[in-house]
C-alpha atoms as a PDB file:
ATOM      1  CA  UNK A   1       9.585   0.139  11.940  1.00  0.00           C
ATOM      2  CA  UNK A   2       9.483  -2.567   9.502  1.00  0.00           C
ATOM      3  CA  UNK A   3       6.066  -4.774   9.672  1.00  0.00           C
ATOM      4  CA  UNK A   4       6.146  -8.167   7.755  1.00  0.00           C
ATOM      5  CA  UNK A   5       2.713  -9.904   8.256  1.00  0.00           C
ATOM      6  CA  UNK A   6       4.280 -13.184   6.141  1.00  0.00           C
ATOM      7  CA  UNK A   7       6.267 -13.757   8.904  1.00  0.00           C
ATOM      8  CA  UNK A   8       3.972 -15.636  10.590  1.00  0.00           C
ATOM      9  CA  UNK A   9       1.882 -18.612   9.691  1.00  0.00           C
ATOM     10  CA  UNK A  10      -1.303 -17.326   8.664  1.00  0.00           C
ATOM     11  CA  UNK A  11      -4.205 -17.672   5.084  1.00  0.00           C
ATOM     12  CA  UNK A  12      -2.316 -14.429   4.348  1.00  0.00           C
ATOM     13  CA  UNK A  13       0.273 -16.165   2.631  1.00  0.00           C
ATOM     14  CA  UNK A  14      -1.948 -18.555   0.910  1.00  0.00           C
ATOM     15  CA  UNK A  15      -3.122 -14.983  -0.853  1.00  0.00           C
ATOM     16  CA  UNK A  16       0.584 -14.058  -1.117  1.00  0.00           C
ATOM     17  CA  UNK A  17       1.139 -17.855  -2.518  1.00  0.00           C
ATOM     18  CA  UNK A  18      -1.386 -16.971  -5.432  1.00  0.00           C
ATOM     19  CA  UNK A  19      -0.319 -13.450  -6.518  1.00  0.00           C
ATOM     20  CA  UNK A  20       3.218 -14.731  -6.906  1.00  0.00           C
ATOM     21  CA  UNK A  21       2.145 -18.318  -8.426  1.00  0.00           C
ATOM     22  CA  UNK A  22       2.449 -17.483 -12.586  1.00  0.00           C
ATOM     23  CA  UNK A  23      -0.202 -19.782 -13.153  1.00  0.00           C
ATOM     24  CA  UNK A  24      -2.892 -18.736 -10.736  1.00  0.00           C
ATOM     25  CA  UNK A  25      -1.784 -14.781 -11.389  1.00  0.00           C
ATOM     26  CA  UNK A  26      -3.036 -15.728 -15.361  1.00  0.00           C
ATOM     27  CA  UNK A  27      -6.679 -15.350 -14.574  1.00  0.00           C
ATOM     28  CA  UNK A  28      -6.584 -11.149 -13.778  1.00  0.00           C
ATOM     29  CA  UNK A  29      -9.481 -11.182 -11.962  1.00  0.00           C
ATOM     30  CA  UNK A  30      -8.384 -13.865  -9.327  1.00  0.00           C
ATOM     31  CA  UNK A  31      -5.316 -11.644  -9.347  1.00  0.00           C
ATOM     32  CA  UNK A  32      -7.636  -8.584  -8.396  1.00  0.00           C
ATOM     33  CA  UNK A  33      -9.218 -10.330  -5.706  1.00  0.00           C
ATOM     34  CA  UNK A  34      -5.885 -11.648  -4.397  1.00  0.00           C
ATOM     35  CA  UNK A  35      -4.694  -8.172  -4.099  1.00  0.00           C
ATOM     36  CA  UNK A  36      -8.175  -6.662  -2.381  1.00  0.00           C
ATOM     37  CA  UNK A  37      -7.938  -9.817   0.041  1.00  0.00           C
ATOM     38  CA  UNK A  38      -4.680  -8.794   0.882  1.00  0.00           C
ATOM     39  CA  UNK A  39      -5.435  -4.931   1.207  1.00  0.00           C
ATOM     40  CA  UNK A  40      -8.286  -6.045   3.714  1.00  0.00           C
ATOM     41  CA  UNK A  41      -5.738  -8.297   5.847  1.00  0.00           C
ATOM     42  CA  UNK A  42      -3.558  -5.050   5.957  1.00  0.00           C
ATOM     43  CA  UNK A  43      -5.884  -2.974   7.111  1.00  0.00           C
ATOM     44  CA  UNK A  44      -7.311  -5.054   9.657  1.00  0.00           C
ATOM     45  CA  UNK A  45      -3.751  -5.636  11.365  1.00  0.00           C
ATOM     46  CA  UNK A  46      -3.064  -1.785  10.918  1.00  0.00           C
ATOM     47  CA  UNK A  47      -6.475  -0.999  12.706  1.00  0.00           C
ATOM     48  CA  UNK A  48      -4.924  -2.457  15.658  1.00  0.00           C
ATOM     49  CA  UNK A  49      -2.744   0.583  15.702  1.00  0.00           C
ATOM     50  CA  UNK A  50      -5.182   3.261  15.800  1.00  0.00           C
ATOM     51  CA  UNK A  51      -6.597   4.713  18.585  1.00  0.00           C
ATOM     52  CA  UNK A  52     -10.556   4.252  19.907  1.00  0.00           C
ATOM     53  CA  UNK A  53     -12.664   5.889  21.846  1.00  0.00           C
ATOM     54  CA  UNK A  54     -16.058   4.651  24.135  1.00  0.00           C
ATOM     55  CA  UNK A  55     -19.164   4.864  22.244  1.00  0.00           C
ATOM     56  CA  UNK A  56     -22.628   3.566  23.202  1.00  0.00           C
ATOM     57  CA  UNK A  57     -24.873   1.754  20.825  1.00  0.00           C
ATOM     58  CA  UNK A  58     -28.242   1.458  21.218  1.00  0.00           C
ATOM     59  CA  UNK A  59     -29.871  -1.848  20.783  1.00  0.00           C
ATOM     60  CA  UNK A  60     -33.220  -3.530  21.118  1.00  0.00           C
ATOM     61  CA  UNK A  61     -32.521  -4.424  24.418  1.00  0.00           C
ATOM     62  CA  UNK A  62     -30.586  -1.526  26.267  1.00  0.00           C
ATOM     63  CA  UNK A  63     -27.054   0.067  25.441  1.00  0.00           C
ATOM     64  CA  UNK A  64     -23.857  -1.560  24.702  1.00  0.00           C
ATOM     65  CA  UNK A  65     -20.741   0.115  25.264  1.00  0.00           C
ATOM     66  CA  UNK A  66     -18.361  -0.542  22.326  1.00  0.00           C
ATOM     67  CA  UNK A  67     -14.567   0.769  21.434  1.00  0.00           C
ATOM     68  CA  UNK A  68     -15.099   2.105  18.014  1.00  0.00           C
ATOM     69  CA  UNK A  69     -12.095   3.968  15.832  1.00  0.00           C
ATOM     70  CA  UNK A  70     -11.322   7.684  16.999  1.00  0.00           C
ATOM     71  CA  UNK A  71     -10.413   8.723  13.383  1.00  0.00           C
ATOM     72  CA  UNK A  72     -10.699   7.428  10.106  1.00  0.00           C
ATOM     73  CA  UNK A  73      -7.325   7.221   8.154  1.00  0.00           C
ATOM     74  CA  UNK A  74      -7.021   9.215   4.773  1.00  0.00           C
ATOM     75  CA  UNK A  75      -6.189   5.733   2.172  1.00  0.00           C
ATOM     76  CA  UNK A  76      -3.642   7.226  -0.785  1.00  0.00           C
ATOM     77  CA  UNK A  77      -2.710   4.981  -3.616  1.00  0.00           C
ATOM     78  CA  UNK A  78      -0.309   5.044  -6.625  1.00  0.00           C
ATOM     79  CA  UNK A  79      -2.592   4.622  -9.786  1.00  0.00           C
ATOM     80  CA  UNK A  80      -2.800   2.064 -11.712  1.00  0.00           C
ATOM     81  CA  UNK A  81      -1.344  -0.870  -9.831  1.00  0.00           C
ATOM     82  CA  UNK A  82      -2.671  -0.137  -6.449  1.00  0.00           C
ATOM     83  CA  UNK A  83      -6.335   0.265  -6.960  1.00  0.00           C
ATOM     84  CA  UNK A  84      -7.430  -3.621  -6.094  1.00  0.00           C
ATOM     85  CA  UNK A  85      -5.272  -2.987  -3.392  1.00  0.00           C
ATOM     86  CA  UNK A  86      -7.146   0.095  -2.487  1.00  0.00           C
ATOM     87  CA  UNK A  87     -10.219  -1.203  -3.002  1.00  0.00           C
ATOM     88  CA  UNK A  88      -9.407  -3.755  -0.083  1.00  0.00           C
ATOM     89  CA  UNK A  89      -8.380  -1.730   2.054  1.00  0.00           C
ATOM     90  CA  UNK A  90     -11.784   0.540   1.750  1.00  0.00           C
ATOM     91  CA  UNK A  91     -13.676  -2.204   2.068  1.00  0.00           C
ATOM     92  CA  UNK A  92     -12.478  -2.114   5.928  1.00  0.00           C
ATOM     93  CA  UNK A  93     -11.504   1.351   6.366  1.00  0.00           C
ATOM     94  CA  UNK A  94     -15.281   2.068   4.618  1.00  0.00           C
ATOM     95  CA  UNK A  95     -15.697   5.622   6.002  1.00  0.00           C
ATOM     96  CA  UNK A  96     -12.288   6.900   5.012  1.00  0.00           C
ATOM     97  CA  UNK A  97     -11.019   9.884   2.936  1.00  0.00           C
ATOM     98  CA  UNK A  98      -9.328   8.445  -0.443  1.00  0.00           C
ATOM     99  CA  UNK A  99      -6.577  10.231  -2.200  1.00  0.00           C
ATOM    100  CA  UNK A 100      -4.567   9.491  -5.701  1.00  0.00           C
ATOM    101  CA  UNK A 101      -2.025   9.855  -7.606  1.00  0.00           C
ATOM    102  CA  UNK A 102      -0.419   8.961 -10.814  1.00  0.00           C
ATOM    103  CA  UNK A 103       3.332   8.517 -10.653  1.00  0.00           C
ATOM    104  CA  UNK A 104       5.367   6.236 -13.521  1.00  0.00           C
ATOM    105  CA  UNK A 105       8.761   5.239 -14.472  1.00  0.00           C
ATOM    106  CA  UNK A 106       9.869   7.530 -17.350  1.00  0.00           C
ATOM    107  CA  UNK A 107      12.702   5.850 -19.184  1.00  0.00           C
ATOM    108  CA  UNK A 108      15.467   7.297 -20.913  1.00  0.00           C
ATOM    109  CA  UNK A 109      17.495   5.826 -24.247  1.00  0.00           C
ATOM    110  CA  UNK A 110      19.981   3.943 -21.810  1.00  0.00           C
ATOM    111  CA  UNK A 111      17.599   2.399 -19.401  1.00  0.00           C
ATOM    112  CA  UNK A 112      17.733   4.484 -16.504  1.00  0.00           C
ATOM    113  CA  UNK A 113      14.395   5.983 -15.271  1.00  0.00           C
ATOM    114  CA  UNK A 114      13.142   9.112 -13.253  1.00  0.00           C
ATOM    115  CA  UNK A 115       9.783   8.569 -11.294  1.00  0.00           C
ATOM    116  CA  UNK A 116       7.002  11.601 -12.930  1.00  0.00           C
ATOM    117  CA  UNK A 117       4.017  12.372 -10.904  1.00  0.00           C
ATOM    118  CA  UNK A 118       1.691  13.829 -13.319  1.00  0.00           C
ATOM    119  CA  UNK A 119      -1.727  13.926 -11.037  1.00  0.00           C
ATOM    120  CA  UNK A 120      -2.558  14.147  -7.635  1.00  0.00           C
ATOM    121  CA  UNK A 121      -5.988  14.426  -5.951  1.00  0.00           C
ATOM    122  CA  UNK A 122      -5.824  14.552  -2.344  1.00  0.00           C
ATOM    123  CA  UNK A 123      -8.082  15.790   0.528  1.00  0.00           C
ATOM    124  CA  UNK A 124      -5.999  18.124   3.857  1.00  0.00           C
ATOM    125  CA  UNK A 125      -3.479  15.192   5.287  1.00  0.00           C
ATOM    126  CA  UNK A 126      -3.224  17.992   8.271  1.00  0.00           C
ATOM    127  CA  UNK A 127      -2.475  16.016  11.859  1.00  0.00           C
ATOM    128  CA  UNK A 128      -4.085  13.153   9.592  1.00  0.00           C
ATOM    129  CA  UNK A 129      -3.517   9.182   9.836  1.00  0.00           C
ATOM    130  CA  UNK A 130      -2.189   8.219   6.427  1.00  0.00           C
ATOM    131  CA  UNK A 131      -2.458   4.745   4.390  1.00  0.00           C
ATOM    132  CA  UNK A 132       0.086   5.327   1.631  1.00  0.00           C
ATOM    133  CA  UNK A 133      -0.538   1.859  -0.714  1.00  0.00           C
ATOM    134  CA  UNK A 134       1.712   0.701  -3.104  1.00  0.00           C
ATOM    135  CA  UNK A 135       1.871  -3.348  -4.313  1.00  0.00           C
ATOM    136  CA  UNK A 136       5.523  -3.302  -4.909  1.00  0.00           C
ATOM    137  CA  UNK A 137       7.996  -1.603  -2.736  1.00  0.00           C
ATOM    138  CA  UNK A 138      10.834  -2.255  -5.613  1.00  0.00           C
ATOM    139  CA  UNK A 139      13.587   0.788  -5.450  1.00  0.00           C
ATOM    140  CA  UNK A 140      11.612   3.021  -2.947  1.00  0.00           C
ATOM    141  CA  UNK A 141      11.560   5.969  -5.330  1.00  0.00           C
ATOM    142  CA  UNK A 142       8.184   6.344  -5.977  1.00  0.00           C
ATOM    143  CA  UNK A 143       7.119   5.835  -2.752  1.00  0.00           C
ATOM    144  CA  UNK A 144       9.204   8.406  -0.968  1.00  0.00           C
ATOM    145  CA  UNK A 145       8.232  10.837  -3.549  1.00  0.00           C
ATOM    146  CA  UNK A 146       4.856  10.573  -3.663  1.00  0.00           C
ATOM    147  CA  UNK A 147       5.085  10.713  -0.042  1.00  0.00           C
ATOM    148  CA  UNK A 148       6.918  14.061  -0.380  1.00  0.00           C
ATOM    149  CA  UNK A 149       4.258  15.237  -2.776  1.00  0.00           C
ATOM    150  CA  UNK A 150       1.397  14.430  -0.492  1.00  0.00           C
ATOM    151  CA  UNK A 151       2.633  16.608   1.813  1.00  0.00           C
ATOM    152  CA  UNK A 152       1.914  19.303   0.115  1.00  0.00           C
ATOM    153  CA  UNK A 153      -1.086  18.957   1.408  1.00  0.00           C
ATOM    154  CA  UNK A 154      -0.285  18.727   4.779  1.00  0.00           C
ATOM    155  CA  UNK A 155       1.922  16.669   7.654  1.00  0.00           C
ATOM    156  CA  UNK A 156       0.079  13.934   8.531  1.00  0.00           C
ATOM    157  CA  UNK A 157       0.278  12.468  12.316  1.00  0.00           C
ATOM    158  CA  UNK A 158       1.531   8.635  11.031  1.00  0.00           C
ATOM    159  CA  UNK A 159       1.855   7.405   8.083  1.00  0.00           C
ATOM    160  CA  UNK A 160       1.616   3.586   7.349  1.00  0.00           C
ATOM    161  CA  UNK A 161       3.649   2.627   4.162  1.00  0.00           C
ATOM    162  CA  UNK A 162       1.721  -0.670   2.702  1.00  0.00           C
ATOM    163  CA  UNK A 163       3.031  -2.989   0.075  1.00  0.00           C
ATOM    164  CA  UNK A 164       2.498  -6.596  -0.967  1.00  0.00           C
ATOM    165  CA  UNK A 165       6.114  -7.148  -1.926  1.00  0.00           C
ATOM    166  CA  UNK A 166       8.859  -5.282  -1.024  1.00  0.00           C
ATOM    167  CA  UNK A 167      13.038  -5.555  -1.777  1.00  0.00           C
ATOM    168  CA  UNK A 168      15.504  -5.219   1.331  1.00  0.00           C
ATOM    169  CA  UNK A 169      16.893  -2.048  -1.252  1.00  0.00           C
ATOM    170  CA  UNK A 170      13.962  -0.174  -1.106  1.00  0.00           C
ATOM    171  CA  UNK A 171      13.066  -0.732   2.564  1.00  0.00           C
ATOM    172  CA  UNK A 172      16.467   0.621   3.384  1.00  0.00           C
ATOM    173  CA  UNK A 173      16.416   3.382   0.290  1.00  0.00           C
ATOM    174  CA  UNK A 174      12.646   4.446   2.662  1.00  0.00           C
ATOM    175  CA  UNK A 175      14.607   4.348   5.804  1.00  0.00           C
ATOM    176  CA  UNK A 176      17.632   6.840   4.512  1.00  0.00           C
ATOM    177  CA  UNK A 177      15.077   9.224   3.469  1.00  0.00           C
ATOM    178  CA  UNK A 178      12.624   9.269   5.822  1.00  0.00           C
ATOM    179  CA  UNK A 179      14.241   8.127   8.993  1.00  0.00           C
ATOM    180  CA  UNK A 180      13.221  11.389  10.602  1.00  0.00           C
ATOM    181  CA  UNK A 181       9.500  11.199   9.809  1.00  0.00           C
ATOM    182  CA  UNK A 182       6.696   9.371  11.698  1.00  0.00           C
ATOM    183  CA  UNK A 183       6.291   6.596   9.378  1.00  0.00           C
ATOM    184  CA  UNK A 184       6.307   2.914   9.420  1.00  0.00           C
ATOM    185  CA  UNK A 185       6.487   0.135   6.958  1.00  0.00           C
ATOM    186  CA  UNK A 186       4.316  -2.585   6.602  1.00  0.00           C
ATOM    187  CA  UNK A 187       4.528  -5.380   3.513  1.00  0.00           C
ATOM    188  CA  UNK A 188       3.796  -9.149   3.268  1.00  0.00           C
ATOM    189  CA  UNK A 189       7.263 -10.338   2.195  1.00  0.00           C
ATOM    190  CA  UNK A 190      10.772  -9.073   1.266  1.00  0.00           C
ATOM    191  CA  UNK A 191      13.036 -10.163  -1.664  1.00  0.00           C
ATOM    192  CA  UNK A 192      16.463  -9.759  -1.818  1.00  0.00           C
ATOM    193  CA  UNK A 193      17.080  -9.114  -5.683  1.00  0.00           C
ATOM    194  CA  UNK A 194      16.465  -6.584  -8.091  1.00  0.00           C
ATOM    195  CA  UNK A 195      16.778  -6.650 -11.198  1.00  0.00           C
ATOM    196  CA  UNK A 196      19.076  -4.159 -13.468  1.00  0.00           C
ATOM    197  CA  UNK A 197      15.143  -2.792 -14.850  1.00  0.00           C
ATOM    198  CA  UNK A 198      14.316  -2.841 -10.828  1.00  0.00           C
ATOM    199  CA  UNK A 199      11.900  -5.313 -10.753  1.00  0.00           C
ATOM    200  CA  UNK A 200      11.713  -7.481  -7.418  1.00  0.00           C
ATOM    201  CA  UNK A 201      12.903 -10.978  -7.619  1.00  0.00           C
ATOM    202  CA  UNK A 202      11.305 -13.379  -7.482  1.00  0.00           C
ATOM    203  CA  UNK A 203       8.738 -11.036  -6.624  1.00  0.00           C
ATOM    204  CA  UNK A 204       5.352 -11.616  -8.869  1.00  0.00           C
ATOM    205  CA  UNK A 205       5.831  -9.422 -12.434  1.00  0.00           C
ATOM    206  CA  UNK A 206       4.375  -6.557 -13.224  1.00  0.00           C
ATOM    207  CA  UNK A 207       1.222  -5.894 -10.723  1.00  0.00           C
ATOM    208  CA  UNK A 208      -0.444  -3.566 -13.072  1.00  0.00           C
ATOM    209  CA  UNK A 209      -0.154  -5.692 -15.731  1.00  0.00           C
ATOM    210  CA  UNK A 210      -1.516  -8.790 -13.982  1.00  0.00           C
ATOM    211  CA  UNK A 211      -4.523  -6.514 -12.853  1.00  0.00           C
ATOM    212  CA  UNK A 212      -5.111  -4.741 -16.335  1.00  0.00           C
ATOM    213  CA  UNK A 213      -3.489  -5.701 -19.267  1.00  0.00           C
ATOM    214  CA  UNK A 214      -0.041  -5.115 -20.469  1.00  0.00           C
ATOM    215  CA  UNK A 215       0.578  -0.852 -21.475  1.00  0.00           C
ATOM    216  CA  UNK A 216       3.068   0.751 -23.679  1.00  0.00           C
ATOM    217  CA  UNK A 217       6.473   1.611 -22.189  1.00  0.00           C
ATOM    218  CA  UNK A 218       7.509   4.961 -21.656  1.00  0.00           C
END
C-alpha cells in the first residue's frame, strides 16, 4: 500500500512547495522546520491507523470518556538526513520509543555504491508498530536494508515506511523485496527520474546537506 498525502489539496504541499523551492531551501533552518512540519503532518495522518482504546479522564467537573492510542509506535530514522524529520514526528508521537541508525552510500572508483550500516541503536521491535523515516525514498536500498537490520531486533506488527520524496524506482524496488511483509508506504510526492548518481529528479538535492552543511564524499 502506497500512501501519497500530496495527492490531495492540502498546506502540506505548501511545506512540500518550500523544501523543493532552491531558494527558500537556502536558509537551513527554514529547511529544518519544513521537514519537522512535514514529519508532524505524517504522523498525524498515520495516527489514524492505529488502534485506541476507552480511557476516562478526570476533569474538574466529572469524567470524560476519551479514545486515546492503544500503543505507542517505536519512530526509527536513518541518521543524518532524517533527524528534522524525526524530530516532527516526536513532537506528535511524544511518548514513543526512538531508534537509529547510520547507513551511507559507500562509493567505489567507477561510481557505483553499496549502502554500509555502521551503527544501530534500537529498543525490542517485538509485535511492535514501527515508523521507519527516511526524507528521500531514491533507489530503495537503504531503506529495505535498514529495515532488514532492524529486525534483528525483532518482527514488528506494521511497519509504516515514511518519506518526503520518493522515485516510482524505489517504491517498486520496496515492493519486490518486501511484498511479503506487513508494511506500507507512505511519502508526500513521487518523481519519475533518477539520476545515473540516484538522486530523485526534480526531487529537492541533497536533504542532509540542506539541513547541515555539505560533508565529504565517501
Amino acid at each position: 500500500m502506497v500512501n501519497i498525502l500530496g495527492s490531495h489539496n492540502s498546506l502540506f504541499n505548501q511545506f512540500i512547495a518550500e523544501v523543493r523551492d532552491e531558494k527558500i531551501q537556502a536558509d537551513s533552518m527554514r529547511f529544518r522546520r519544513n521537514m519537522e512540519r512535514l514529519g508532524e503532518i505524517f504522523a498525524y495522518e498515520i495516527s489514524k491507523k492505529l488502534q485506541y482504546e476507552t480511557k476516562e479522564v478526570v476533569t474538574s467537573l466529572g469524567i470524560a470518556e476519551i479514545q486515546l492510542l492503544k500503543h505507542q509506535p517505536v519512530i526509527a530514522s536513518i541518521l543524518r538526513a532524517g533527524l528534522p524529520f524525526h524530530n516532527g514526528l516526536l513532537n506528535f508521537f511524544d511518548q514513543a520509543e526512538n531508534a537509529f541508525i547510520s547507513a551511507y552510500r559507500k562509493h567505489d572508483k567507477k561510481g557505483n555504491f553499496n549502502i554500509e550500516i555502521e551503527y544501530l541503536s534500537c529498543p525490542d521491535l517485538t509485535d511492535k508498530i514501527l515508523i521507519l523515516a527516511d526524507p528521500m525514498l531514491a533507489t530503495g536500498a537503504s531503506l529495505v536494508k535498514t529495515y532488514k537490520e532492524l529486525l534483528l531486533h525483532g518482527k514488528p506488527s506494521h511497519t509504516y515506511f515514511v518519506s518526503v520524496l520518493a522515485s516510482a524506482e524505489g517504491i517498486d524496488y520496496v515492493h519486490k523485496n518486501l511484498s511479503s511483509t506487513a508494511v506500507s508506504v507512505w511519502v508526500g510526492a513521487v518523481d519519475d527520474e533518477l539520476t545515473a548518481q540516484a538522486y530523485i529528479v526534480p526531487g529537492l538535492g541533497d536533504a542532509g546537506d540542506l539541513a547541515f552543511g555539505k560533508k565529504v564524499q565517501y
